[in-house]
C-alpha atoms as a PDB file:
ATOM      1  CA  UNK A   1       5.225  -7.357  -8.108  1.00  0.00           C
ATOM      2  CA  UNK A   2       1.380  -6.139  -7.854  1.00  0.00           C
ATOM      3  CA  UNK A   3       0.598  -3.727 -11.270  1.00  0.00           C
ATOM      4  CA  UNK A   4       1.651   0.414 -10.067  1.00  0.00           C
ATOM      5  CA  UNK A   5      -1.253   3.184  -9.649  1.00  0.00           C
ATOM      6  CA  UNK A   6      -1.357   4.740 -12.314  1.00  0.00           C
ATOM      7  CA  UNK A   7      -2.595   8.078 -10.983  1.00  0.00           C
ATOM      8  CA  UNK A   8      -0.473   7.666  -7.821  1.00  0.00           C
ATOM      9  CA  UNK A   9       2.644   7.358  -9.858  1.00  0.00           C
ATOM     10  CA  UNK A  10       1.837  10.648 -11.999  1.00  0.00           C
ATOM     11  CA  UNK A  11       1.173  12.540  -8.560  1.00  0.00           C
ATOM     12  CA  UNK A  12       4.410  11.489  -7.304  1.00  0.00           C
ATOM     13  CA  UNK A  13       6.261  12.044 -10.066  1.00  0.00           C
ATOM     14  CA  UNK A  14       4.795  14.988 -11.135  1.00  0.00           C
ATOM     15  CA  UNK A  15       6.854  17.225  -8.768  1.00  0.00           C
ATOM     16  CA  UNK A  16       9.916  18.255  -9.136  1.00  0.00           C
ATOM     17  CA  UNK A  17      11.587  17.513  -6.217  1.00  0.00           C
ATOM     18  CA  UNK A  18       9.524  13.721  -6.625  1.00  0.00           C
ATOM     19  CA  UNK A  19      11.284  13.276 -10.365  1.00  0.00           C
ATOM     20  CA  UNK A  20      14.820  14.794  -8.233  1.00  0.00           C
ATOM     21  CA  UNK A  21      14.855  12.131  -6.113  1.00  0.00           C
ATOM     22  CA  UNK A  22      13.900   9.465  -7.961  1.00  0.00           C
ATOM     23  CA  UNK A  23      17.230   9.989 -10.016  1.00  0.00           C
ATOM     24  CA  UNK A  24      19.443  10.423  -6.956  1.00  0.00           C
ATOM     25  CA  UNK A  25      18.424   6.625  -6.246  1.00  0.00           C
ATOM     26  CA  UNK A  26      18.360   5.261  -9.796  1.00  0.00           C
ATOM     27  CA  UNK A  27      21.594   3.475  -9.718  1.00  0.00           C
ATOM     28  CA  UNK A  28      22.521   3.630  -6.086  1.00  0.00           C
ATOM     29  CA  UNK A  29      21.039   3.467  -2.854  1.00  0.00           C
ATOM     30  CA  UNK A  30      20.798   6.065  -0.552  1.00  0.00           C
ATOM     31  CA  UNK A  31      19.920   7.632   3.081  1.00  0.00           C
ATOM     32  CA  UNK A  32      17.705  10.429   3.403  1.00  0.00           C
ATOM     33  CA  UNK A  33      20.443  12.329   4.229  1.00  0.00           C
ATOM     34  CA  UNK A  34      22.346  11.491   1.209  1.00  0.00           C
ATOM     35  CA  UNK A  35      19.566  12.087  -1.037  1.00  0.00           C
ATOM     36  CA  UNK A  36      19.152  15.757   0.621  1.00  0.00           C
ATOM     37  CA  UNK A  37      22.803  16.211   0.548  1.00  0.00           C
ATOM     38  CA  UNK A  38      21.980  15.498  -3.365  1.00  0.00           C
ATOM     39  CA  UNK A  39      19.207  17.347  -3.924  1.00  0.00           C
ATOM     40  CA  UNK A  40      21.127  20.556  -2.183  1.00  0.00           C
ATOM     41  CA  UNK A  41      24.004  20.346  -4.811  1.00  0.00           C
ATOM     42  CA  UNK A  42      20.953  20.624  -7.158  1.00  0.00           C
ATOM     43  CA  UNK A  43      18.392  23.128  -8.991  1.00  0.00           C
ATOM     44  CA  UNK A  44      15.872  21.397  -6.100  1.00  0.00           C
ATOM     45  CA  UNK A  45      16.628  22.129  -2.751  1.00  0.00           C
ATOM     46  CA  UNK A  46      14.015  20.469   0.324  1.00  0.00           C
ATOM     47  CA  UNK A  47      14.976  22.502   3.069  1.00  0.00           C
ATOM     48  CA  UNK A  48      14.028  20.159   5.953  1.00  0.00           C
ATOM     49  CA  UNK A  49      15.367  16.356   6.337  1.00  0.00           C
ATOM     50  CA  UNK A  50      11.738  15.204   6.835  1.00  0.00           C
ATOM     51  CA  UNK A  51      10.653  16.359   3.460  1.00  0.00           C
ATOM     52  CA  UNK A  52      13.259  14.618   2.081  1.00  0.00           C
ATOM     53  CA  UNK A  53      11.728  11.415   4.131  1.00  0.00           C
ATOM     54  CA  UNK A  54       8.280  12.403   2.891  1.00  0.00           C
ATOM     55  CA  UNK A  55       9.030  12.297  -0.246  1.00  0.00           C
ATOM     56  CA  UNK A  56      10.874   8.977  -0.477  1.00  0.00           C
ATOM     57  CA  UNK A  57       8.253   7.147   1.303  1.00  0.00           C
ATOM     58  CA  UNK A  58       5.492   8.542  -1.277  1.00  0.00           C
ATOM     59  CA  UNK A  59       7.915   7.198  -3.862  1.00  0.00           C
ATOM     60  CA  UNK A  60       7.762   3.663  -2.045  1.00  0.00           C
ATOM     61  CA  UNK A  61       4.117   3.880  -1.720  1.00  0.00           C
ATOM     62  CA  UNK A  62       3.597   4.610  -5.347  1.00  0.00           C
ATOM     63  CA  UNK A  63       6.015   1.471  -5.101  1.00  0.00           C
ATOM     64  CA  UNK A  64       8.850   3.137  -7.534  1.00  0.00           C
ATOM     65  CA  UNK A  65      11.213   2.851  -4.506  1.00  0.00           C
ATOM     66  CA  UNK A  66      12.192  -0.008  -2.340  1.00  0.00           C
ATOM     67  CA  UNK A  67      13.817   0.540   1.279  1.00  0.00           C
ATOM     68  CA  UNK A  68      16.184  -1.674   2.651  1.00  0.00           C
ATOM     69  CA  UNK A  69      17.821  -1.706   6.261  1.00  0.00           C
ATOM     70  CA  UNK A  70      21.213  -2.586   6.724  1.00  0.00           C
ATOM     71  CA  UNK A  71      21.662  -2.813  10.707  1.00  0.00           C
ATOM     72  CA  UNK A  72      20.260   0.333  12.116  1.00  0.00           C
ATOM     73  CA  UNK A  73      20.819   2.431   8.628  1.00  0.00           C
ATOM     74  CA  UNK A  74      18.004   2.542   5.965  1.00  0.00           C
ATOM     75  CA  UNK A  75      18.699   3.425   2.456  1.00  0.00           C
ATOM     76  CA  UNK A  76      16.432   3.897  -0.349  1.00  0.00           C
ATOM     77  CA  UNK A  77      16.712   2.824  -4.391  1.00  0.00           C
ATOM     78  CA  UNK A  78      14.859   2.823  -7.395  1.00  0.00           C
ATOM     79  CA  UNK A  79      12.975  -0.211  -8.407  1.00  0.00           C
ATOM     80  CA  UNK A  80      12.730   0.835 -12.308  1.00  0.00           C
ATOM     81  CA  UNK A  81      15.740   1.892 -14.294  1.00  0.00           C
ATOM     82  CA  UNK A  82      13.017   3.679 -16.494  1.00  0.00           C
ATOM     83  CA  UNK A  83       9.315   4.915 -16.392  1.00  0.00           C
ATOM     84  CA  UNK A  84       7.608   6.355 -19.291  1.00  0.00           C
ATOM     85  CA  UNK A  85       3.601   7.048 -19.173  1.00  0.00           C
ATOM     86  CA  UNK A  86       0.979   6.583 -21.970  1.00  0.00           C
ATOM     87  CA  UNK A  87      -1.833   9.506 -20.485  1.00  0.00           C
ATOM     88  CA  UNK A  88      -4.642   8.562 -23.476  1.00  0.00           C
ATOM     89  CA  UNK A  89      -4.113   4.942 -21.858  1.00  0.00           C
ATOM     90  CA  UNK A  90      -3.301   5.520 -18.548  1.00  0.00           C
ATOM     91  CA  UNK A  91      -0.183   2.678 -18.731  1.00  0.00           C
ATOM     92  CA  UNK A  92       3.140   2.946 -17.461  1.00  0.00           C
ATOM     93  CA  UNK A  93       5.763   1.159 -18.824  1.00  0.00           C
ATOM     94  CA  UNK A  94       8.692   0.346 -16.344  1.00  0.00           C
ATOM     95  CA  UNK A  95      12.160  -0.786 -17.078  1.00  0.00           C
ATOM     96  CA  UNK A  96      13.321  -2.901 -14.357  1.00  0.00           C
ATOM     97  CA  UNK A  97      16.330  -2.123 -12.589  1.00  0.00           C
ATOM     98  CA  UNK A  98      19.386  -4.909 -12.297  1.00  0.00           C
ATOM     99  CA  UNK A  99      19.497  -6.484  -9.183  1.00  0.00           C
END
């Protein structure tokens, strides 16, 4: 796997609905419209189904998220079990999710 933006990882993370919905996929993967079904039984609420979406792809952009299709269905989960950030170094240290 090709070495994570540093600054793109911090942007997407540092929202609170980006951190919410990176732990609704950390163990399990999900649709957009379980993640919003989620996020809605939580303090962070995206009104709209396409926020949800938006969100989720940034997440795979920053490439903390992979997306998988299963037949028509597309679900979304966590590539790191854990993510902690250095900011004086600008590193990221990852802890890889089982497979």
């Amino acid at each position: 796997m090709s070495r994570l933006n540093f600054d793109e990882v911090v942007d997407v993370l540092s929202l609170k609905s980006g951190r919410a919905i990176f732990r609704s996929i950390l163990n399990d993967a999900k649709t957009v419209k379980e993640v919003q079904e989620d996020l809605e039984e939580s303090e962070v609420s995206l009104k709209y189904r396409e926020s949800v979406y938006k969100a989720l792809e940034r997440l795979v952009s920053a490439g903390l998220v992979k997306k998988m299709r299963d037949g028509r269905t597309v679900k979304y989960k966590s590539r790191y079990s854990g993510i902690s950030a250095d900011f004086v170094e600008e590193n990221l240290g990852l802890s890889e999710t089982e497979r």
